[in-house]
N, C-alpha and C. Protein backbone atom coordinates (compact mmCIF):
# COMPACT_ATOMS: atom_id res chain seq x y z
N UNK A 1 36.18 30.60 -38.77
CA UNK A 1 35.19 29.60 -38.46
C UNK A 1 34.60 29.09 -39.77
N UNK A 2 34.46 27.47 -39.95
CA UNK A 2 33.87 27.46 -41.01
C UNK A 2 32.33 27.07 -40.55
N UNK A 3 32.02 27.84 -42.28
CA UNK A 3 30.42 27.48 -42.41
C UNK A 3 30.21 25.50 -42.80
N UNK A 4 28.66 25.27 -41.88
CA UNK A 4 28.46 23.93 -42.53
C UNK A 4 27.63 23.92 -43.44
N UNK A 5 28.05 23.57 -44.79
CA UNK A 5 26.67 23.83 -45.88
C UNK A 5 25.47 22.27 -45.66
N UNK A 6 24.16 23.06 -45.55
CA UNK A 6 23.13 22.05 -45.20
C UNK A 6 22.45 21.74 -46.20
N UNK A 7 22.71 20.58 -47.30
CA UNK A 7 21.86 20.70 -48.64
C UNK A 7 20.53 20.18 -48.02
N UNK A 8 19.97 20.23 -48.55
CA UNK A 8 18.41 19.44 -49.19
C UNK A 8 18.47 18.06 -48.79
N UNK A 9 19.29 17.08 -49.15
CA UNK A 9 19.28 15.42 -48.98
C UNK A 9 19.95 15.73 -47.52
N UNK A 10 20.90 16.24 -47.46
CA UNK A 10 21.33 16.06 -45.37
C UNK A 10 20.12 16.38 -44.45
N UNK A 11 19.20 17.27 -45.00
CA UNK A 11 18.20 18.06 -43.96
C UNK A 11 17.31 17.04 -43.96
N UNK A 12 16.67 16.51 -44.89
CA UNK A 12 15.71 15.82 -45.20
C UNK A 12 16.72 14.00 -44.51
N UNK A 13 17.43 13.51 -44.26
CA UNK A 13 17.99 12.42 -43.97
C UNK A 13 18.00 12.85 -42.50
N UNK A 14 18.78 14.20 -41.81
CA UNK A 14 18.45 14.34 -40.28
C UNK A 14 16.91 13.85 -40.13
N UNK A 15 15.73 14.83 -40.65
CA UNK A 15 14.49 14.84 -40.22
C UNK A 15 14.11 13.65 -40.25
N UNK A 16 14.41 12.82 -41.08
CA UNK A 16 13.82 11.38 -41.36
C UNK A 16 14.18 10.69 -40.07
N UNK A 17 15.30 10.46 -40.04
CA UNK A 17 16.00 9.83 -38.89
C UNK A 17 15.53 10.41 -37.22
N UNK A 18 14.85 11.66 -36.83
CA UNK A 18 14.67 11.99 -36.03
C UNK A 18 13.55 11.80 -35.45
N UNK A 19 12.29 11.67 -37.23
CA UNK A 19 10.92 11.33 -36.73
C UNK A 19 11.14 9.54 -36.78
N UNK A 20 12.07 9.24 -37.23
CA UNK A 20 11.99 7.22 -37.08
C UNK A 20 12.54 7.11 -36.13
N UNK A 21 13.01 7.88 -34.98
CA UNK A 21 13.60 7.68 -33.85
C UNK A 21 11.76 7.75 -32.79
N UNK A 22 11.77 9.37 -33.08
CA UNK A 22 10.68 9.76 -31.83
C UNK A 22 9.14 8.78 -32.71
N UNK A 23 9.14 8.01 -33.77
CA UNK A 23 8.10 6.74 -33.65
C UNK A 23 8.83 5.30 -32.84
N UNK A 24 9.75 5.35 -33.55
CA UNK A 24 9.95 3.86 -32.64
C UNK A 24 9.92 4.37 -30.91
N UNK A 25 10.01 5.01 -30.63
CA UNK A 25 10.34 5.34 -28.82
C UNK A 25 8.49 5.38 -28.43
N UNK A 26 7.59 5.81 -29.41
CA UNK A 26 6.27 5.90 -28.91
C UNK A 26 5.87 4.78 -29.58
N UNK A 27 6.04 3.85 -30.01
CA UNK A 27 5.30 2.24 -30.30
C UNK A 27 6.13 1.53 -29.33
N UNK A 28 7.27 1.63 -29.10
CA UNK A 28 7.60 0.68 -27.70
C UNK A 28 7.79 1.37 -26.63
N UNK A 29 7.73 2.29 -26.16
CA UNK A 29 7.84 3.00 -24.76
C UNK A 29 6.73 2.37 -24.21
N UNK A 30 6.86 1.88 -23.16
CA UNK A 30 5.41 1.64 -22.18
C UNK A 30 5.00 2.71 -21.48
N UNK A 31 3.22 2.56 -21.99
CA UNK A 31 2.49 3.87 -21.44
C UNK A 31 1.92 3.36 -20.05
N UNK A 32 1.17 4.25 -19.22
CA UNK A 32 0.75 3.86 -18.55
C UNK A 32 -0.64 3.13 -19.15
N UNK A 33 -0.90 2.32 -18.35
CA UNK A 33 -2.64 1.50 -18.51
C UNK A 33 -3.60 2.43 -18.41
N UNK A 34 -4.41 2.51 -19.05
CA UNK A 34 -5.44 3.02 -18.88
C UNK A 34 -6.71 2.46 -18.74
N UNK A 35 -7.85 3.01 -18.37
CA UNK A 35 -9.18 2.40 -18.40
C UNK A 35 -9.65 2.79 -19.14
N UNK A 36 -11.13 2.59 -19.51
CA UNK A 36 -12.04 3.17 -20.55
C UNK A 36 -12.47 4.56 -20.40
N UNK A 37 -12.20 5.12 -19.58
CA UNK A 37 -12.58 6.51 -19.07
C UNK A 37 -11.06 7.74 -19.80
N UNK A 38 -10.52 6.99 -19.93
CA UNK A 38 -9.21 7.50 -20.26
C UNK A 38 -8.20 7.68 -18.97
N UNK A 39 -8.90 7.70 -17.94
CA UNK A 39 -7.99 7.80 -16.55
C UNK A 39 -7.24 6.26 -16.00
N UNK A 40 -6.26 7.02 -15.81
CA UNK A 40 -4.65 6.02 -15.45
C UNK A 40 -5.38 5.11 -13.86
N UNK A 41 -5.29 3.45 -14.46
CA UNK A 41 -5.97 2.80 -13.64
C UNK A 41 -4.89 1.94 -12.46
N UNK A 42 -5.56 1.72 -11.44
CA UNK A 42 -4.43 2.31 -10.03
C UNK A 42 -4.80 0.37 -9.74
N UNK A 43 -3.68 -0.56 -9.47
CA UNK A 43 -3.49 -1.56 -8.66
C UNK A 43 -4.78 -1.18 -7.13
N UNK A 44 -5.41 -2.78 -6.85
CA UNK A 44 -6.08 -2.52 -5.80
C UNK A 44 -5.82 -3.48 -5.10
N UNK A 45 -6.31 -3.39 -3.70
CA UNK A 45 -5.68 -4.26 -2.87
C UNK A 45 -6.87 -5.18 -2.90
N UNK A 46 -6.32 -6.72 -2.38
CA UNK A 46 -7.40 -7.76 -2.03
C UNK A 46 -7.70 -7.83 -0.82
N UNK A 47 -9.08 -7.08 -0.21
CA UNK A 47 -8.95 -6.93 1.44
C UNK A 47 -9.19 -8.18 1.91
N UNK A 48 -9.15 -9.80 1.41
CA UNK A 48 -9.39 -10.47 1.97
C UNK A 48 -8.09 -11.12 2.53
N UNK A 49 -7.16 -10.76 1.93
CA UNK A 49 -5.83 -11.05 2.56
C UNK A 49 -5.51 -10.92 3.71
N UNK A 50 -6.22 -10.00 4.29
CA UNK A 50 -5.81 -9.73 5.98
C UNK A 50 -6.45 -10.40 6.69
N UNK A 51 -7.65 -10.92 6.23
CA UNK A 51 -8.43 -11.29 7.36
C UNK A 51 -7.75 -12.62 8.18
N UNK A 52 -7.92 -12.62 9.27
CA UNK A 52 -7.15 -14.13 9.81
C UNK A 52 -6.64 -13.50 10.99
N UNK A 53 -5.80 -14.30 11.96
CA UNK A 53 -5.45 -14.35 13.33
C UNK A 53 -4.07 -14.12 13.19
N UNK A 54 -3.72 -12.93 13.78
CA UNK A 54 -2.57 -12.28 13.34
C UNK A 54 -1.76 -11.75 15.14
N UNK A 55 -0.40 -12.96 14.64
CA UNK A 55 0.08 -12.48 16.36
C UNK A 55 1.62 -11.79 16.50
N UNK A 56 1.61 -10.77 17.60
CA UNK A 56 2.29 -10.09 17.44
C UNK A 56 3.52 -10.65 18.05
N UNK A 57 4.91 -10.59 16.79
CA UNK A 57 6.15 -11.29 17.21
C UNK A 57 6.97 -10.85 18.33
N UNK A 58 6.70 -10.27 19.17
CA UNK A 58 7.28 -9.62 20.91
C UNK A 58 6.68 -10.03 21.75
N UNK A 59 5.44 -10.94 21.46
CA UNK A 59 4.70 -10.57 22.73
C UNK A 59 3.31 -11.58 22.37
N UNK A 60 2.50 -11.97 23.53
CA UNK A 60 1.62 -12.79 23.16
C UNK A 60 0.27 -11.54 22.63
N UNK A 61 0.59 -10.63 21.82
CA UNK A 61 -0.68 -9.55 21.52
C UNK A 61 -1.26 -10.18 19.91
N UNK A 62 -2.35 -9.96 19.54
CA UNK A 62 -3.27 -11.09 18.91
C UNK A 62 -4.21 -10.32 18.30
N UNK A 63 -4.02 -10.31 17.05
CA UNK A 63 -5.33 -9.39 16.72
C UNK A 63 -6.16 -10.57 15.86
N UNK A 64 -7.59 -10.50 15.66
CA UNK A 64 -8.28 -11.36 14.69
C UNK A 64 -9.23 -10.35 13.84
N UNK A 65 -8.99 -10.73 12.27
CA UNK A 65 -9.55 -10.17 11.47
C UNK A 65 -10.54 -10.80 11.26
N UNK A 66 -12.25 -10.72 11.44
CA UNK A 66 -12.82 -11.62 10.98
C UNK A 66 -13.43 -11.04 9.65
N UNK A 67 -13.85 -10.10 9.26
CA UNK A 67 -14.38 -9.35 8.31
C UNK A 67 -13.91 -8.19 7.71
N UNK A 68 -13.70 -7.91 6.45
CA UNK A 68 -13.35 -6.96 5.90
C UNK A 68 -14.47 -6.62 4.46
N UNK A 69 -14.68 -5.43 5.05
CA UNK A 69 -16.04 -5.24 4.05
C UNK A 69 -15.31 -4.09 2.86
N UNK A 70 -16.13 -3.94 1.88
CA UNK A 70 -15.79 -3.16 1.14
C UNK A 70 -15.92 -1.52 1.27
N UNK A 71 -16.64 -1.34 2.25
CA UNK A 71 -16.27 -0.13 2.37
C UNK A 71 -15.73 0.63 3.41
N UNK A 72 -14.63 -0.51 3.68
CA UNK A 72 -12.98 0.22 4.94
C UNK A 72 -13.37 -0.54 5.77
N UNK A 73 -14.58 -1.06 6.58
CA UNK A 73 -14.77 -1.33 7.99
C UNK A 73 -13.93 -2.65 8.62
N UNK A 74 -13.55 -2.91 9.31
CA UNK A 74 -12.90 -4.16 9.33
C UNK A 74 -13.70 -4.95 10.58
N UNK A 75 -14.06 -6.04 10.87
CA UNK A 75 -14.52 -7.02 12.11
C UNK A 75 -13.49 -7.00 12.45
N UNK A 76 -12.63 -6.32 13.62
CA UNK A 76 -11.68 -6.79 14.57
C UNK A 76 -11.93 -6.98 16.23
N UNK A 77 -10.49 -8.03 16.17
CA UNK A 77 -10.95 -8.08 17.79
C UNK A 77 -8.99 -8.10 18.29
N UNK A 78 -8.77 -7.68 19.28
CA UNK A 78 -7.95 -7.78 19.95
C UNK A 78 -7.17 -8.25 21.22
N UNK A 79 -6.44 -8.93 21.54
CA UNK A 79 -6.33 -9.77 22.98
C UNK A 79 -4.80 -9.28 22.98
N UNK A 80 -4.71 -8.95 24.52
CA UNK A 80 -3.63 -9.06 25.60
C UNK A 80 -3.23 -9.82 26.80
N UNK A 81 -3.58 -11.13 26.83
CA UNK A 81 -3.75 -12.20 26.30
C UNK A 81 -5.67 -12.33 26.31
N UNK A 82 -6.10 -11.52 27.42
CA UNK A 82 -7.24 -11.08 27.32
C UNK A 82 -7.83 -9.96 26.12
N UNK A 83 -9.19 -10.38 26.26
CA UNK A 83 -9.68 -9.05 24.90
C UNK A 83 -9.41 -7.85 25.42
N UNK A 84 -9.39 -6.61 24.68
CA UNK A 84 -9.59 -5.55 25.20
C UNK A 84 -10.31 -5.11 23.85
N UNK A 85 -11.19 -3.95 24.23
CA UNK A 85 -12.32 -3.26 23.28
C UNK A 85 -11.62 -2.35 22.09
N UNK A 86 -12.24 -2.86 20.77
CA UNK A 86 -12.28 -2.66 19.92
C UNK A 86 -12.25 -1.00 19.75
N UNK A 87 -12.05 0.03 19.53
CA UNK A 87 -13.02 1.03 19.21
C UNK A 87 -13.26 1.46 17.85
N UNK A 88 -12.22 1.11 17.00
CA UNK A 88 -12.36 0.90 15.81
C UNK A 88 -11.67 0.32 14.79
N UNK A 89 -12.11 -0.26 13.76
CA UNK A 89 -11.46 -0.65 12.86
C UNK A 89 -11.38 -0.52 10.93
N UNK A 90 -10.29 -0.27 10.58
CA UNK A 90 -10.68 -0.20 9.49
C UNK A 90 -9.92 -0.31 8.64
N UNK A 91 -10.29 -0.48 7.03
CA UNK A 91 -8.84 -0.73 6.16
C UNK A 91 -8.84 0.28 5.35
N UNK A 92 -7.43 0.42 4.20
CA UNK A 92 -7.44 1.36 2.85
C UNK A 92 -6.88 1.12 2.38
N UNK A 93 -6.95 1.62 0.79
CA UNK A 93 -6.23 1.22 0.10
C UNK A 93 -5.15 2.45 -0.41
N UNK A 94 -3.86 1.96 -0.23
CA UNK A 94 -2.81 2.47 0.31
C UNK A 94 -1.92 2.73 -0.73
N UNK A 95 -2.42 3.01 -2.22
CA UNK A 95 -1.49 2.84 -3.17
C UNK A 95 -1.83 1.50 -4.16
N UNK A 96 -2.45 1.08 -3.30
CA UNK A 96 -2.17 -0.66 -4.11
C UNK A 96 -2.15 -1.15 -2.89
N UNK A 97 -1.54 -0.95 -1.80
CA UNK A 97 -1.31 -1.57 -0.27
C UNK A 97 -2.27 -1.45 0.30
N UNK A 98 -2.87 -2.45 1.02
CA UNK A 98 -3.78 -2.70 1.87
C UNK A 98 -2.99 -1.92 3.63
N UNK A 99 -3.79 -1.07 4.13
CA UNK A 99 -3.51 -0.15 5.31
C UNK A 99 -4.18 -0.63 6.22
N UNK A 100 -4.27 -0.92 7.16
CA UNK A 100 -5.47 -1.25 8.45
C UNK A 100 -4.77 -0.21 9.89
N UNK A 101 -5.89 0.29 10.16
CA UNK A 101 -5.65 1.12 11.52
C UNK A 101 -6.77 0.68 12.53
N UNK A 102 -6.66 0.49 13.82
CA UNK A 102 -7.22 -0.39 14.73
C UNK A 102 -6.97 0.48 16.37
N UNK A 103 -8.16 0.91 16.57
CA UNK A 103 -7.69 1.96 17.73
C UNK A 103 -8.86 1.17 19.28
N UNK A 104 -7.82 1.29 20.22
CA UNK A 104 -8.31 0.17 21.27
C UNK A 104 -8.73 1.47 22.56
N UNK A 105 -10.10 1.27 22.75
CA UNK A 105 -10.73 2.27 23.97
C UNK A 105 -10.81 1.16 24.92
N UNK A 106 -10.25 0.83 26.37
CA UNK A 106 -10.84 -0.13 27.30
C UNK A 106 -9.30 0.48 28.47
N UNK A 107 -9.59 -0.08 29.40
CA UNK A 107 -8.82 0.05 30.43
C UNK A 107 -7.02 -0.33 30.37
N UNK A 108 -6.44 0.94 30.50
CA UNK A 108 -4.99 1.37 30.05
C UNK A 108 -4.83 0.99 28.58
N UNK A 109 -5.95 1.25 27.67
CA UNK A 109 -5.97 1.95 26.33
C UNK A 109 -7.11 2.72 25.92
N UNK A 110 -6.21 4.37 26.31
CA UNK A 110 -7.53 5.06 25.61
C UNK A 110 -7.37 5.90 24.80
N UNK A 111 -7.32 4.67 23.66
CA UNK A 111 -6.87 5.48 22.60
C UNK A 111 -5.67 4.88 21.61
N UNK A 112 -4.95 4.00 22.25
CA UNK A 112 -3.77 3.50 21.58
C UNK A 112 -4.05 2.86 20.44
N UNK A 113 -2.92 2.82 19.37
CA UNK A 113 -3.73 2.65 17.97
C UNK A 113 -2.75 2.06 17.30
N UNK A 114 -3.05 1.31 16.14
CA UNK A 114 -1.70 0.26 15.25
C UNK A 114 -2.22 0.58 13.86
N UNK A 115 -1.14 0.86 13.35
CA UNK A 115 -1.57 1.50 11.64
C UNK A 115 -0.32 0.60 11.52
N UNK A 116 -1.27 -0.29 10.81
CA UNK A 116 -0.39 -1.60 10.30
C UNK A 116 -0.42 -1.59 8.44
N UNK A 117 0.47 -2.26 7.63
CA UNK A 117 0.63 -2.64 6.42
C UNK A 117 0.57 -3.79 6.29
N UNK A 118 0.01 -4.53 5.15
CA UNK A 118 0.13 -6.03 4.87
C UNK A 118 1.35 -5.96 4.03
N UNK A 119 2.19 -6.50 4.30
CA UNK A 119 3.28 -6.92 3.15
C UNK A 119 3.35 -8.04 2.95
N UNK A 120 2.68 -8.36 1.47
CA UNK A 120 1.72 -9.52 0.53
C UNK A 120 3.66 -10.50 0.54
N UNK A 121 4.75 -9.98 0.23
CA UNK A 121 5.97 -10.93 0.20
C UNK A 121 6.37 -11.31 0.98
N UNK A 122 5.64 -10.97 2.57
CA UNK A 122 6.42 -11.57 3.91
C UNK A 122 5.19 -12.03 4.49
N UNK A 123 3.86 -11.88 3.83
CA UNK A 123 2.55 -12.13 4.59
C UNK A 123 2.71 -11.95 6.11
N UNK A 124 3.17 -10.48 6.10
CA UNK A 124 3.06 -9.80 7.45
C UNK A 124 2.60 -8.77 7.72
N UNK A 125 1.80 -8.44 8.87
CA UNK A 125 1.68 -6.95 8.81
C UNK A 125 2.36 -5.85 9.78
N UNK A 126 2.62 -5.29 9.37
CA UNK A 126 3.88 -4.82 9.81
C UNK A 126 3.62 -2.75 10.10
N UNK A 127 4.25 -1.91 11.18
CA UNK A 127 3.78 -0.80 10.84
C UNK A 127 3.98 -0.01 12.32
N UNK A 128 3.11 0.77 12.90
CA UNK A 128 3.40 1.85 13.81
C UNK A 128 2.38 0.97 15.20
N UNK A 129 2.90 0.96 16.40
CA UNK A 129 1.79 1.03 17.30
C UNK A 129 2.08 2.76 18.29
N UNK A 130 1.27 3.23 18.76
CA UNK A 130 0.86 3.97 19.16
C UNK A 130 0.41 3.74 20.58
N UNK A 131 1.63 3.93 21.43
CA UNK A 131 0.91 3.31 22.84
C UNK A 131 0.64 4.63 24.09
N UNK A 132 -0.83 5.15 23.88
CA UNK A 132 -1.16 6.03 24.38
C UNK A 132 -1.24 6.62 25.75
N UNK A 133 -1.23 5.57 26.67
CA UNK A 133 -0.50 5.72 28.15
C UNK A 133 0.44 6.69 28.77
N UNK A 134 1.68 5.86 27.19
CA UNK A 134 2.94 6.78 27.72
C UNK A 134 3.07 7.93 26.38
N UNK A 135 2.49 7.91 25.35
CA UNK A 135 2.42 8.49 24.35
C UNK A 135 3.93 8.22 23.22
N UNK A 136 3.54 7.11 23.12
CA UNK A 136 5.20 6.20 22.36
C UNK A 136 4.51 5.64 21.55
N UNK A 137 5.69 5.78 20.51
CA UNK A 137 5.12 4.59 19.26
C UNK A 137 6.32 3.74 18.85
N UNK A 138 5.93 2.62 18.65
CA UNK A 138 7.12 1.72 18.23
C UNK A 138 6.65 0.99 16.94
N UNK A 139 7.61 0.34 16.00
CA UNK A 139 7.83 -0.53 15.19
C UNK A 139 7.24 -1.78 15.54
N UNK A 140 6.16 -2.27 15.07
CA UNK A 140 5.84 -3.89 15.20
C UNK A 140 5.63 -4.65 14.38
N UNK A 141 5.34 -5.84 14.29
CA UNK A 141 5.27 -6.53 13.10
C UNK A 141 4.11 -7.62 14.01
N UNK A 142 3.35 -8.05 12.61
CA UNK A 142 2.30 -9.43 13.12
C UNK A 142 2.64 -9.89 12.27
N UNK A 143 2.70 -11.77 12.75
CA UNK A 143 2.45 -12.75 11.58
C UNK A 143 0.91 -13.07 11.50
N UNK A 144 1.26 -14.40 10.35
CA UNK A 144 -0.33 -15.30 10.42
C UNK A 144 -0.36 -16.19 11.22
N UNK A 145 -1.18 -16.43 12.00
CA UNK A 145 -1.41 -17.69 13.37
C UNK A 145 -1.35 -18.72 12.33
N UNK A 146 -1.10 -19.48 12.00
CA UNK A 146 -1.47 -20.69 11.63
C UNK A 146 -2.09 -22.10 11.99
């Protein structure tokens, strides 16, 4: 086996080359953003995006956003083609994604519930309903009434 002799100028030309590697990779690597706190600052959602008259593509079901406050609550109302009662409403922020869950107490819903997503590239909201009757959940999607 041969030996590799390591002079002085090879050692010193590796090291050079290894720390001008690991600087250039930390002046252009992208870091994460930070805030002034030093903590890694998180995309937020615009809760005013949802608000509006939002109808469901199966069926004449209709939700209206009238208010979205800043801290989760949402003004909703719901129709089949009639209203049925609200029991609650509310939004989150979901990553960056705006979340809304909307749970309906009134006669043959007690309890049934839609944990919907806004998806800002299809301006739809889209997500789980929860139909508590029969205890099923399906795939739905709402547009914007226009």
């Amino acid at each position: 086996m041969e030996k590799i002799k390591l002079t002085n100028k090879k050692f010193i030309i590796i090291i050079s080359s290894i720390a001008a590697i690991i600087i250039i990779l930390l002046f252009f690597y992208p870091s994460s953003s930070t805030q002034d706190n030093g903590s890694i600052s998180k995309k937020t959602a615009d809760i005013k995006l949802i608000n509006g008259d939002w109808l469901r593509t199966d069926g004449s079901y209709l939700i209206k956003i009238t208010k979205s406050n800043k801290d989760g609550i949402l003004e909703a109302e719901y129709f089949n083609p009639n209203p049925i009662r609200v029991e609650s409403a509310n939004w989150e922020d979901n990553y960056g994604n705006l979340r809304i869950s909307i749970v309906l107490r009134d006669v043959n819903y007690p309890g049934s519930k839609y944990t919907l997503d806004y998806l800002p590239d299809r301006d739809i909201l889209a997500g789980e309903y929860y139909q508590a009757v029969q205890g099923l959940k399906f795939y739905v999607e709402f547009i914007r009434k226009k």
